[in-house]
Protein backbone atom coordinates (compact mmCIF):
# COMPACT_ATOMS: atom_id res chain seq x y z
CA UNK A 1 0.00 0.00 0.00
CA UNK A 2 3.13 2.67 0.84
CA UNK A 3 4.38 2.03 -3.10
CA UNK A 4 0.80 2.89 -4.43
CA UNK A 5 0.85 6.25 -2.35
CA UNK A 6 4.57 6.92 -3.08
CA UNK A 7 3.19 6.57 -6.67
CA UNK A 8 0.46 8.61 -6.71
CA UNK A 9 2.30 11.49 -4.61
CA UNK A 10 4.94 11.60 -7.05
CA UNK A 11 2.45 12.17 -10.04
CA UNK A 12 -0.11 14.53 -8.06
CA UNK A 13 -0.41 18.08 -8.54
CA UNK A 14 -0.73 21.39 -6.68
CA UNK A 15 -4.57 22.31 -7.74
CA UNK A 16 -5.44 26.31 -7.17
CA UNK A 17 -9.26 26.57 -6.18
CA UNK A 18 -10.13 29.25 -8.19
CA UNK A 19 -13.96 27.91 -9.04
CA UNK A 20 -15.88 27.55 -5.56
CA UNK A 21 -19.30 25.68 -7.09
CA UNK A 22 -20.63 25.27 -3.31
CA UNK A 23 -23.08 23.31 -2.93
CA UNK A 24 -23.70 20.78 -5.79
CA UNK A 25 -23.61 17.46 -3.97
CA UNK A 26 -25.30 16.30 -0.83
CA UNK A 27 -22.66 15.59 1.73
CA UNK A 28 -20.81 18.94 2.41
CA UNK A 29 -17.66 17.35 3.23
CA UNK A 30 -17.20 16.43 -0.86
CA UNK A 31 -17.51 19.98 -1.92
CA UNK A 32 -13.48 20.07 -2.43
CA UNK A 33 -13.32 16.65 -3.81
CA UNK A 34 -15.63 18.20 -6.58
CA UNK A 35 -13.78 21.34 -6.70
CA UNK A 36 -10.41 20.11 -6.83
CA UNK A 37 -11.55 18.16 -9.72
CA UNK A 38 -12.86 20.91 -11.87
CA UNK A 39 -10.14 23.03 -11.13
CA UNK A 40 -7.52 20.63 -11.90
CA UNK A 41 -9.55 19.62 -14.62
CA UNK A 42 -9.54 16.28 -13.76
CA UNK A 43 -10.80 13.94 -16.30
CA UNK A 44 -12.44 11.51 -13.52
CA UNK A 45 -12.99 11.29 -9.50
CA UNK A 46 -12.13 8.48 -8.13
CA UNK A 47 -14.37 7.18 -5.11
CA UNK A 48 -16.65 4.49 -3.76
CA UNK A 49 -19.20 7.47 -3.38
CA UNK A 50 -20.48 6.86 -6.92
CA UNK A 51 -24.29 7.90 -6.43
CA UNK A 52 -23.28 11.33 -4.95
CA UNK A 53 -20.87 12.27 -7.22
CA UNK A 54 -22.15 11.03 -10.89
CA UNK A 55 -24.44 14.10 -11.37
CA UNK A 56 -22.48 16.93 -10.19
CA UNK A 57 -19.41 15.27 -12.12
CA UNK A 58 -21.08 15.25 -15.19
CA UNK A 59 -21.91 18.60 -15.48
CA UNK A 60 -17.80 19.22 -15.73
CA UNK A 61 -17.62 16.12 -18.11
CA UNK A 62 -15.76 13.74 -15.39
CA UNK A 63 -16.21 10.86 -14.80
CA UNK A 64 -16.66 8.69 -11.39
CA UNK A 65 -14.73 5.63 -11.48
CA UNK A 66 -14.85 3.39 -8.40
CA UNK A 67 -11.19 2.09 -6.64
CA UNK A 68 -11.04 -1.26 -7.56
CA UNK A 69 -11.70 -0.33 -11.54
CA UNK A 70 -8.66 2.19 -11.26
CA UNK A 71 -6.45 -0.57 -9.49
CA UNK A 72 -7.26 -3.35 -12.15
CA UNK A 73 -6.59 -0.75 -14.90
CA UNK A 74 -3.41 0.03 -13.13
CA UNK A 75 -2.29 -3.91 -13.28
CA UNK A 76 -2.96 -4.51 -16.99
CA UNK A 77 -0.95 -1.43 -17.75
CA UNK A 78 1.93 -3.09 -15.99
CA UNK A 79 1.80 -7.13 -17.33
């Protein structure tokens, strides 16, 4: 698990919040999940929260891709 997050730390980004698009989802507390992913113009969110997010991620034309899908897609890349 420390290699995946040494990975993804080494490819991550410093995102500016210059959109604020408060409030679009349900839960409060994914506001700047949402917002860091327009404004880093992310093309998808990954998250088990897929029901929440779908709409509101749409609207910005990113997608909502659970975990495990990302993981799997991150194995075949490597074989």
């Amino acid at each position: 698990m420390s290699a995946v997050l040494d990975e993804l730390a080494s490819v991550g980004k410093k995102v500016e919040l210059l959109i604020r698009t408060r409030p679009m989802l349900l839960d409060p507390n994914d506001e700047m999940v949402l917002e860091t992913a327009i404004n880093g113009r992310a093309d998808a969110i990954v998250t088990f929260n897929e029901r929440d997010f779908r709409p509101a991620a749409a609207r910005f034309r990113c997608s909502v891709v659970r975990p495990g899908k990302v993981v799997l897609g991150l194995a075949e890349e490597t074989e």
